[in-house]
N, C-alpha and C. Protein backbone atom coordinates (compact mmCIF):
# COMPACT_ATOMS: atom_id res chain seq x y z
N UNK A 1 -78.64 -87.86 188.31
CA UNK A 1 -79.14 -88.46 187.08
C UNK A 1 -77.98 -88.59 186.09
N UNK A 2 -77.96 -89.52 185.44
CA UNK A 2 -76.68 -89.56 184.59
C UNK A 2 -76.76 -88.78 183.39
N UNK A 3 -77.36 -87.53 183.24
CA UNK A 3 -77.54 -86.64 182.37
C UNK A 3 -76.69 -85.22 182.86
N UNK A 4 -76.25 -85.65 183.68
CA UNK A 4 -75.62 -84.34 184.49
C UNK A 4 -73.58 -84.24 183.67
N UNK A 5 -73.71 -85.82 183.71
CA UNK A 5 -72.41 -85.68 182.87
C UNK A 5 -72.01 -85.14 181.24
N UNK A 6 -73.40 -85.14 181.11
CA UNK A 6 -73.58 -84.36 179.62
C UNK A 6 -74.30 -82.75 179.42
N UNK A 7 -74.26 -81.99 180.71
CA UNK A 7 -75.02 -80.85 180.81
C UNK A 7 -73.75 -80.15 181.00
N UNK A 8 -73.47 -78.47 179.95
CA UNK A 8 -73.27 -77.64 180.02
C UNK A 8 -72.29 -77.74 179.04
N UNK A 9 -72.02 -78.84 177.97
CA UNK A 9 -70.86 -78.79 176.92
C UNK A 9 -71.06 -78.46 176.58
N UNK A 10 -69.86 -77.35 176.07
CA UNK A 10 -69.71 -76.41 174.54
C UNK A 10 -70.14 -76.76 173.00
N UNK A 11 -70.86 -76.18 172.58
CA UNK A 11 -71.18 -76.75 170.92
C UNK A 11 -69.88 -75.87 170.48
N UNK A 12 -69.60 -76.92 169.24
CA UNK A 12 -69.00 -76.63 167.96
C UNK A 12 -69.42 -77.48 166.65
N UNK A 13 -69.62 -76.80 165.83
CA UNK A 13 -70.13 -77.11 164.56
C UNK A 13 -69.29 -78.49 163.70
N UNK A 14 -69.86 -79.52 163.93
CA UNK A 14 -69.35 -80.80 163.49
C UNK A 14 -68.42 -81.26 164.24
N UNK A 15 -69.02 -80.90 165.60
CA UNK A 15 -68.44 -81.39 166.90
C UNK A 15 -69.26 -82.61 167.16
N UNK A 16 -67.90 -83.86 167.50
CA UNK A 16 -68.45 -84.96 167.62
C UNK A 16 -67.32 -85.68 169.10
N UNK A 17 -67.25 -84.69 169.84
CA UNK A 17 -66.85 -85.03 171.06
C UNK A 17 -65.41 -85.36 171.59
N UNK A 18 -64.75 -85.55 172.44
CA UNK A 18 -65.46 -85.23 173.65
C UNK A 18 -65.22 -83.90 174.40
N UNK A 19 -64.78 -82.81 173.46
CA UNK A 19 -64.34 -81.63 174.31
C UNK A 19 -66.08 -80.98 173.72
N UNK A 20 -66.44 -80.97 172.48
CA UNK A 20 -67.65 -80.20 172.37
C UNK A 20 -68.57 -80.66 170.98
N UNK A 21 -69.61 -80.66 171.12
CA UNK A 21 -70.12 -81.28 170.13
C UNK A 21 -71.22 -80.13 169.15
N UNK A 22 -72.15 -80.53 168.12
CA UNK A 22 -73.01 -80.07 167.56
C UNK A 22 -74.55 -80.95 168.11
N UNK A 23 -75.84 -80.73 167.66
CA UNK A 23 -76.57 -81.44 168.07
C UNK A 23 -77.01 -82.83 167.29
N UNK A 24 -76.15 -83.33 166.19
CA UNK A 24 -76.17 -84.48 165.90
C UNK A 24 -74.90 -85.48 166.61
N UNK A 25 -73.98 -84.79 166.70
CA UNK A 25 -72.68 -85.10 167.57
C UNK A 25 -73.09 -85.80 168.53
N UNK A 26 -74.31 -85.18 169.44
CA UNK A 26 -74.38 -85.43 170.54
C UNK A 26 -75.71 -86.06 170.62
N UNK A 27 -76.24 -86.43 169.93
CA UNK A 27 -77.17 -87.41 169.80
C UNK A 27 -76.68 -88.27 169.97
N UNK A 28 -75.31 -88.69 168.75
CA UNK A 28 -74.70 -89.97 168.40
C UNK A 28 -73.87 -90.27 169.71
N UNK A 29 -73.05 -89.44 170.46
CA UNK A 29 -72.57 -90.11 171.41
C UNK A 29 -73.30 -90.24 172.26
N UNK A 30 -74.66 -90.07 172.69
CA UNK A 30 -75.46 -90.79 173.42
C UNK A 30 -75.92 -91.73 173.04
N UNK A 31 -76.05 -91.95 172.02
CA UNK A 31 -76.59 -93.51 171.43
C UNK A 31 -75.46 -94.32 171.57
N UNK A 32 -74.12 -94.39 171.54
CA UNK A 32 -72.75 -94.77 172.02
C UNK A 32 -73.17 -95.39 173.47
N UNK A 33 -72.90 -94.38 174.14
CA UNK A 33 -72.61 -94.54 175.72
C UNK A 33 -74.23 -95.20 176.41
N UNK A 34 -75.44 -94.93 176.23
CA UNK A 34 -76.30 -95.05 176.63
C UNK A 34 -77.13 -96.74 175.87
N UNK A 35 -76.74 -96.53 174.75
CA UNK A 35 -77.13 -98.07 174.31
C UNK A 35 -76.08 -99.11 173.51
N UNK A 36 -74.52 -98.04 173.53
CA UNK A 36 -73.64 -99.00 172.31
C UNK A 36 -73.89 -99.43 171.04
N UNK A 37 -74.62 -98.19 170.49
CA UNK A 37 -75.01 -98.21 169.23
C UNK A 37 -74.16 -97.25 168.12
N UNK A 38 -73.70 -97.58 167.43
CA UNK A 38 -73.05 -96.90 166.69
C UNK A 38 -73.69 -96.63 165.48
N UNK A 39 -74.43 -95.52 165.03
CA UNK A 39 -75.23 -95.24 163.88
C UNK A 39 -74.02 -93.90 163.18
N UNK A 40 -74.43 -94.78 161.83
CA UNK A 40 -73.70 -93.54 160.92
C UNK A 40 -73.69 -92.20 160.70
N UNK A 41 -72.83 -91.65 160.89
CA UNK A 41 -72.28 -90.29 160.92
C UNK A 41 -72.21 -89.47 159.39
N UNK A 42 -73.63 -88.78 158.84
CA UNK A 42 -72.97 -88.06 157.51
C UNK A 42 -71.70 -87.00 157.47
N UNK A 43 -71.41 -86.37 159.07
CA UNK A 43 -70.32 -85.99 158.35
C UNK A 43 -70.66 -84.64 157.94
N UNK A 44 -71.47 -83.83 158.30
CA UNK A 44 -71.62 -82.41 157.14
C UNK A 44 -72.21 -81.03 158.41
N UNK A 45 -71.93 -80.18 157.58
CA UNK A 45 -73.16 -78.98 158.01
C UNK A 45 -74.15 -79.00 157.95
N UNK A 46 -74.97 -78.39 158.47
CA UNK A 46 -76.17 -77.86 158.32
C UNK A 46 -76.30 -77.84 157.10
N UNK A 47 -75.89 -76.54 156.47
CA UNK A 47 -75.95 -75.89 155.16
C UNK A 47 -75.88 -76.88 154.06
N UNK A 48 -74.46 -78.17 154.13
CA UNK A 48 -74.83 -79.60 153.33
C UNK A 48 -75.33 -80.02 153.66
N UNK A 49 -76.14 -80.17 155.02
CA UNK A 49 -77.00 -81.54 154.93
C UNK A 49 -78.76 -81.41 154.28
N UNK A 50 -78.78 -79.95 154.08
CA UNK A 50 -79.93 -79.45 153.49
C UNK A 50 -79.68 -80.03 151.83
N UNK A 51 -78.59 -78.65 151.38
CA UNK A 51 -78.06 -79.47 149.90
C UNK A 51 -77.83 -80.49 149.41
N UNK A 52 -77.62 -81.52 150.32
CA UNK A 52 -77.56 -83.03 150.25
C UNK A 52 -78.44 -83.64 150.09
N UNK A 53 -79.94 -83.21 151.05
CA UNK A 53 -80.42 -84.15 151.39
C UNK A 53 -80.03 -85.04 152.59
N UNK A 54 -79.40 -84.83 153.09
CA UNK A 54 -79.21 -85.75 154.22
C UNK A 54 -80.24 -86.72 155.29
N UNK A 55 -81.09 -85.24 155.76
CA UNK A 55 -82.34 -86.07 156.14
C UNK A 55 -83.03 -86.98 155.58
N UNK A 56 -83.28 -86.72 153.99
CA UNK A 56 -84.38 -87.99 153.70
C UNK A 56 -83.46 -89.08 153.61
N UNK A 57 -82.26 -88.94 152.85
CA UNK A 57 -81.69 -90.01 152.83
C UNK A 57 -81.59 -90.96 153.97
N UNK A 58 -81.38 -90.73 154.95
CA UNK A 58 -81.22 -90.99 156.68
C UNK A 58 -82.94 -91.30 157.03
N UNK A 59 -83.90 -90.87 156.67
CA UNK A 59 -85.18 -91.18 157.43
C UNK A 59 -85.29 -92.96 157.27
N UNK A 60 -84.97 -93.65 156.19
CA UNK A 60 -85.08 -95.02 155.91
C UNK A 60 -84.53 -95.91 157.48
N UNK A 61 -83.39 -95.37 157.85
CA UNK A 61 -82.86 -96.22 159.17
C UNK A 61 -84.03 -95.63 160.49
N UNK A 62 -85.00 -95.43 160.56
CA UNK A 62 -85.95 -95.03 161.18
C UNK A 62 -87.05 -94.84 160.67
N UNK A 63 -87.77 -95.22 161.99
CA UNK A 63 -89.26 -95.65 162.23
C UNK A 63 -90.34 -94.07 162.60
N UNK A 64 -91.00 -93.75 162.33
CA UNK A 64 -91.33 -92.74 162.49
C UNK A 64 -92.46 -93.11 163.82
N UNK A 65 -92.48 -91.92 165.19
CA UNK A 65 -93.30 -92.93 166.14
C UNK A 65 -94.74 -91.65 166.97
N UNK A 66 -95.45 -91.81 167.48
CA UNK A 66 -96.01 -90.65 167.72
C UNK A 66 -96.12 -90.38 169.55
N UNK A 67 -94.96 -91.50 170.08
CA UNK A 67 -94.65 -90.71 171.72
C UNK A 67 -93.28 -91.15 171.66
N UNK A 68 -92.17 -90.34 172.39
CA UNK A 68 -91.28 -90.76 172.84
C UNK A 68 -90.78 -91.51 173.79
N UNK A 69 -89.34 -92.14 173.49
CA UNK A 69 -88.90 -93.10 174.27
C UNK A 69 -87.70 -92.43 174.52
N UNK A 70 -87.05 -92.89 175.75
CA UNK A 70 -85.14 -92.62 175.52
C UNK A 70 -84.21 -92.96 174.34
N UNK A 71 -83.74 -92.00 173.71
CA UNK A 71 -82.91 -92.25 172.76
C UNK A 71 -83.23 -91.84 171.45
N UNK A 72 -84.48 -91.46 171.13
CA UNK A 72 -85.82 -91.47 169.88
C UNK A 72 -84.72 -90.15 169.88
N UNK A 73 -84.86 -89.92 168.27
CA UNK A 73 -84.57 -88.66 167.38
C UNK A 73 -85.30 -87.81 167.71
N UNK A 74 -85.55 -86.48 168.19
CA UNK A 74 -86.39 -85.55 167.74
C UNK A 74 -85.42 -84.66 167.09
N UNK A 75 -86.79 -84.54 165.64
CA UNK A 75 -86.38 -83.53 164.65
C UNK A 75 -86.74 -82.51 165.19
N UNK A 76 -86.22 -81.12 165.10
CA UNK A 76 -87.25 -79.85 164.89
C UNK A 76 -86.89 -78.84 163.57
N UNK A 77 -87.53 -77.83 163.61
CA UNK A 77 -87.75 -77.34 162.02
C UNK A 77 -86.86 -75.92 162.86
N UNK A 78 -85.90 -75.53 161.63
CA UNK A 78 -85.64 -74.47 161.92
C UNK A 78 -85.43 -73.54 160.24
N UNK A 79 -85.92 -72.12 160.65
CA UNK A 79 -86.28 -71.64 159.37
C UNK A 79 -86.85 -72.46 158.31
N UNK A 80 -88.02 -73.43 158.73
CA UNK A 80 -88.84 -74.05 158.19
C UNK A 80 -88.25 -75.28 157.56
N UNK A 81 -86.98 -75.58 157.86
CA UNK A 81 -86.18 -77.00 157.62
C UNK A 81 -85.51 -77.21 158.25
N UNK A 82 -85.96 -78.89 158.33
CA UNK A 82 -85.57 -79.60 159.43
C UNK A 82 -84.34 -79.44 159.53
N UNK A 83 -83.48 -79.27 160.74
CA UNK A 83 -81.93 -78.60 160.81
C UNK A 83 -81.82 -79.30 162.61
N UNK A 84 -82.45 -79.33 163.17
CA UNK A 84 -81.95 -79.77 164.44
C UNK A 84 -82.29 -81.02 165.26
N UNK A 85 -82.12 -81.47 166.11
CA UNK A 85 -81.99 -82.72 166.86
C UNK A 85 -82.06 -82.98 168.25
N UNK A 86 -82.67 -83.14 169.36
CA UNK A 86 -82.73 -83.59 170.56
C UNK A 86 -82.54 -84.91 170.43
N UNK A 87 -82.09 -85.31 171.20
CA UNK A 87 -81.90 -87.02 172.36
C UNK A 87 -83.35 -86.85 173.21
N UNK A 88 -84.31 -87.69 172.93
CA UNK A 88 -85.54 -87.69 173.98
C UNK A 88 -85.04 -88.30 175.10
N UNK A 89 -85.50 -88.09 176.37
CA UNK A 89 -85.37 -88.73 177.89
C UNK A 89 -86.18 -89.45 177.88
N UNK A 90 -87.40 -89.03 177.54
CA UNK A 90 -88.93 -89.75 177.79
C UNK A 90 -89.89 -88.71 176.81
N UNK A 91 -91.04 -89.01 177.10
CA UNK A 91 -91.91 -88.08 176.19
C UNK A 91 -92.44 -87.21 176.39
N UNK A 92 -91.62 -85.80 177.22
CA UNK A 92 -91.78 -84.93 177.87
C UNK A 92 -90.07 -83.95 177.56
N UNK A 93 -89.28 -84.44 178.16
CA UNK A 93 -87.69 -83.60 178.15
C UNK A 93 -86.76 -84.79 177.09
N UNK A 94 -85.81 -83.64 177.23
CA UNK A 94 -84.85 -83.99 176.07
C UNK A 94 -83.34 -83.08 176.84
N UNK A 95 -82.65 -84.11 175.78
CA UNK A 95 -81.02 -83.18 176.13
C UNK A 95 -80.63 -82.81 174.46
N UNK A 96 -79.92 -81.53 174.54
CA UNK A 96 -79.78 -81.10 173.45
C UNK A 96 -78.45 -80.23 173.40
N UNK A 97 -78.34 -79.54 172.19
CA UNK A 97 -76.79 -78.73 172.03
C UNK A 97 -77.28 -77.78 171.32
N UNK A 98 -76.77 -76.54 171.61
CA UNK A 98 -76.88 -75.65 170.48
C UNK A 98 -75.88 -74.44 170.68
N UNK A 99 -75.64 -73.34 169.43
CA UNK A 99 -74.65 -72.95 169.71
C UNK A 99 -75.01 -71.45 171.31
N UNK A 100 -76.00 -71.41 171.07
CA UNK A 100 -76.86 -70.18 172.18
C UNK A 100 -76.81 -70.52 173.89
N UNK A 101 -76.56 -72.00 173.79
CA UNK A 101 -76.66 -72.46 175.66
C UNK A 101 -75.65 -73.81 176.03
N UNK A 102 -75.02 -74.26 174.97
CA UNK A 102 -74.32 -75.57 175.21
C UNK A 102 -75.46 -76.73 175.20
N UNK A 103 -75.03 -77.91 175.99
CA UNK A 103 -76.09 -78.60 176.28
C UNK A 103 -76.73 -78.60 177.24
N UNK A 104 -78.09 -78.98 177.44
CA UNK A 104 -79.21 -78.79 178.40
C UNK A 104 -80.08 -79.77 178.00
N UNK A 105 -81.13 -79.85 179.37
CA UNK A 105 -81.92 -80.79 179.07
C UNK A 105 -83.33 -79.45 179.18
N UNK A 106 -84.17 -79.97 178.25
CA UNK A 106 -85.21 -78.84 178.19
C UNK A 106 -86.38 -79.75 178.30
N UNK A 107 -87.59 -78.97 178.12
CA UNK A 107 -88.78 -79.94 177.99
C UNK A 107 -88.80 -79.33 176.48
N UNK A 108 -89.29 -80.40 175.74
CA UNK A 108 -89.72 -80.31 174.59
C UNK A 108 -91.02 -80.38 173.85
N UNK A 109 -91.95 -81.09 174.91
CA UNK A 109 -93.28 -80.17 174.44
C UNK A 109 -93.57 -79.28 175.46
N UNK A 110 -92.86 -78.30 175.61
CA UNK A 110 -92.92 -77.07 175.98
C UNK A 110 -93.33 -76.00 174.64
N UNK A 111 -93.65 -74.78 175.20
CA UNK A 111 -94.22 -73.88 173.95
C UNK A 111 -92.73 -73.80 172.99
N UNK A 112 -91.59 -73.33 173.66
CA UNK A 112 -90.15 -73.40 172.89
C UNK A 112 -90.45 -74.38 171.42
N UNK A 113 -90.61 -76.02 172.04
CA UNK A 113 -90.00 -77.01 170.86
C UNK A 113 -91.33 -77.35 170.50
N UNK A 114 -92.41 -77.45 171.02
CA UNK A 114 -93.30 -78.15 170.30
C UNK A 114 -94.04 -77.51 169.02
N UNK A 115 -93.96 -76.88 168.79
CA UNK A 115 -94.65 -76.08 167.58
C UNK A 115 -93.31 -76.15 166.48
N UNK A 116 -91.80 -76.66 166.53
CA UNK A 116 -91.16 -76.68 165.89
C UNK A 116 -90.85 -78.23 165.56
N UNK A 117 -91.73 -79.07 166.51
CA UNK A 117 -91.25 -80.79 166.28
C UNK A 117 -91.71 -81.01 164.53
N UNK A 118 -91.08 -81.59 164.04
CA UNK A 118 -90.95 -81.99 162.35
C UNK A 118 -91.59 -83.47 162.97
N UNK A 119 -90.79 -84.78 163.95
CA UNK A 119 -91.53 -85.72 164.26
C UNK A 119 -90.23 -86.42 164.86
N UNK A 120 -90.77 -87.57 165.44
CA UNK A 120 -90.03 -88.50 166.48
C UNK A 120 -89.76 -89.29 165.50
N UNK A 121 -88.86 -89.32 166.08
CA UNK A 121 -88.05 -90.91 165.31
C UNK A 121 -87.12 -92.40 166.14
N UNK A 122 -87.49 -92.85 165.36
CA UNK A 122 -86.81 -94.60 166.34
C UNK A 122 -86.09 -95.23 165.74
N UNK A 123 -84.75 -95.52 166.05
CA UNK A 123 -84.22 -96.73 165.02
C UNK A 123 -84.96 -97.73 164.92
N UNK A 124 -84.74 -97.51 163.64
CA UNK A 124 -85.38 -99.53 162.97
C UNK A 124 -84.96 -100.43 163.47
C-alpha cells in the first residue's frame, strides 16, 4: 500500500519533512505527494497555534463533512483543544504522527480517536 512509505517517521515539533515531521507537517506533505496540493503552512506550535488562533482562522479554507474521504483533516481534541491532526484513508483509518509512536496508520473510530474527533474536514 503506498502508506508504507510514510509508516514509522520520527516526529519533531514543526517538522515539515523529509527526515521527520509533526502531525500537521505530515498532513501537508501528504496533500503534496498524494494530490499536489499545496495548502498553507501557519508555521507555529501547538502552544501558538492555540494563542493565535490558528484553527479558526484556518477553518474558512474548509468544508466541514460528516464521513470521511482520503485526504479530509481530522481534528482531534487534546486537553480539550483542538491540537491534533490525522490524514483520513477512508472513513475508518488514518495515518498520523505523534511524538509517543512516529507515524502510523490507526483506526480512528476506534475507542482511542473517536471520542476525541473535534470533526472532519475537506478542502473547499
Amino acid at each position: 500500500m503506498w502508506t508504507d512509505d510514510w509508516i514509522g517517521l520520527p516526529y519533531a515539533e514543526l517538522g515539515r519533512g523529509p527526515g521527520a515531521y509533526d502531525c500537521l507537517g505530515l498532513w501537508l506533505a501528504l496533500q503534496r505527494a498524494r494530490f499536489e496540493r499545496e495548502v498553507p503552512d501557519p508555521e507555529c506550535r501547538m502552544g501558538d497555534a492555540l494563542r493565535r488562533g490558528t484553527v479558526d482562522r484556518y477553518r474558512s479554507r474548509f468544508a466541514r463533512v460528516t464521513a470521511a474521504a482520503e485526504g479530509d483533516l481530522l481534528l482531534f481534541l487534546s486537553a480539550g483543544r483542538p491540537l491534533h491532526v490525522g490524514f483520513a484513508l477512508d472513513n475508518l483509518d488514518m495515518i498520523h504522527i505523534d511524538a509517543f509512536g512516529g507515524s502510523r496508520v490507526e483506526r480512528w473510530r476506534g475507542m482511542r480517536w473517536l471520542g476525541k474527533l473535534e470533526g472532519i474536514y475537506r478542502l473547499a
